[in-house]
Protein backbone atom coordinates (compact mmCIF):
# COMPACT_ATOMS: atom_id res chain seq x y z
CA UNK A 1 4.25 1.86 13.69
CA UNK A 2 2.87 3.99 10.82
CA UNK A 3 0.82 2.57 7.95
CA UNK A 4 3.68 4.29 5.35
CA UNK A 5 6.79 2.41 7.59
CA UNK A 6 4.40 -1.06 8.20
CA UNK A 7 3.89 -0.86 4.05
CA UNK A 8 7.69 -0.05 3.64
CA UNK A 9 8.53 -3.35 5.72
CA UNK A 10 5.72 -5.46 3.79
CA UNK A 11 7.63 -4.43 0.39
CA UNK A 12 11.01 -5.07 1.19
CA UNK A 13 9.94 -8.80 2.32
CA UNK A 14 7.63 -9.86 -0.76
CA UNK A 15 9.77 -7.91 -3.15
CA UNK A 16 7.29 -8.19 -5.82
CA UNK A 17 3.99 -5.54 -7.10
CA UNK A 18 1.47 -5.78 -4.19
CA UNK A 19 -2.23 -3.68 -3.69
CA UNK A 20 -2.66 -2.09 -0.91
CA UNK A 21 -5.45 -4.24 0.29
CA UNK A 22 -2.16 -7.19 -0.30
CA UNK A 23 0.21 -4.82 1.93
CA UNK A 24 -2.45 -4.03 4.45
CA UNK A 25 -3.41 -7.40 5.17
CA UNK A 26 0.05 -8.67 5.59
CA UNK A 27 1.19 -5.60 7.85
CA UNK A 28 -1.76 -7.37 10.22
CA UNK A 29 -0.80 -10.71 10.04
CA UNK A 30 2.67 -9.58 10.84
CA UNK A 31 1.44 -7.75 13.98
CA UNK A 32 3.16 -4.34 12.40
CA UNK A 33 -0.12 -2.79 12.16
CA UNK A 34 -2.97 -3.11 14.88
CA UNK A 35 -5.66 -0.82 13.18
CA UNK A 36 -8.09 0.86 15.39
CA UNK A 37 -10.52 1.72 12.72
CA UNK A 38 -13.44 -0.68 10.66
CA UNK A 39 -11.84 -0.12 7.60
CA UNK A 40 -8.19 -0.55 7.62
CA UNK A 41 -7.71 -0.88 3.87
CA UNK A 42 -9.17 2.03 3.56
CA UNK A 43 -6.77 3.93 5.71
CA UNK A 44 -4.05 2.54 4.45
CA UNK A 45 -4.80 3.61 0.86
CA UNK A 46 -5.85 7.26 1.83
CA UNK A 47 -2.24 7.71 3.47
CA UNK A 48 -0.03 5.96 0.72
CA UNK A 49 -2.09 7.72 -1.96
CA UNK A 50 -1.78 10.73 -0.52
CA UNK A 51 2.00 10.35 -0.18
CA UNK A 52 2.50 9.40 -3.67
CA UNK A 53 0.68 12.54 -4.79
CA UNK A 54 2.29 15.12 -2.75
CA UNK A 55 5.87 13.59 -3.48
CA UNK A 56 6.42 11.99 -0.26
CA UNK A 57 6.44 8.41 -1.19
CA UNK A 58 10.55 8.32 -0.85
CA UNK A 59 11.52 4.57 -1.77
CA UNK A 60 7.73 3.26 -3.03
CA UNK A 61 6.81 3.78 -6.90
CA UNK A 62 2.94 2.83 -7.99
CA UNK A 63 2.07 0.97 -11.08
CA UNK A 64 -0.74 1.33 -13.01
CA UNK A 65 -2.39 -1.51 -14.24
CA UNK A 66 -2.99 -1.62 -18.58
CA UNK A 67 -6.78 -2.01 -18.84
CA UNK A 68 -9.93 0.44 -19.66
CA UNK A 69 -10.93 1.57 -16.87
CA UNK A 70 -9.48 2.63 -14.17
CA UNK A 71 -11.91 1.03 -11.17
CA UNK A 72 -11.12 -2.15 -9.55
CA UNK A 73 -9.57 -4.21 -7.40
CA UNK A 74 -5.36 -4.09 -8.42
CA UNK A 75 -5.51 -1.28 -10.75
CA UNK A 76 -2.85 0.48 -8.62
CA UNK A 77 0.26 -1.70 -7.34
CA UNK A 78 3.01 -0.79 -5.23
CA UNK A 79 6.59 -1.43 -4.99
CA UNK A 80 10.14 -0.14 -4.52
CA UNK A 81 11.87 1.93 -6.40
């Protein structure tokens, strides 16, 4: 399973705002995702970023958090459109 399908899954259960460290973690715990890499989070942001930048996001919308600047932990949040 995909990181994009695993975080599709994740969504549709919590229905509620989640990061994508959130998402990633739970796609784990679920046994949807069985990363290969040191830095799952990681990958898992690269390839829903991406998609939400080249249009290809489909059903997921991000949220951007109010504050001042834009690093840190839950700045970006996911969900369902």
């Amino acid at each position: 399973m995909t990181y994009r399908e695993a975080a599709l899954i994740v969504l549709e259960a919590s229905e509620q705002l989640m990061t994508v460290g959130e998402i990633t973690e739970a796609g784990i715990k679920r046994g949807l995702i069985r990363p290969e890499d040191k830095t799952p989070v990681f990958t898992n942001m690269a390839v829903l970023y991406t998609d939400g930048r080249d249009g290809q996001s489909g059903r997921m919308k991000r949220i951007f958090a109010r504050r001042k600047t834009r690093v840190g932990p839950g700045y970006v949040r996911l969900g369902l459109n």
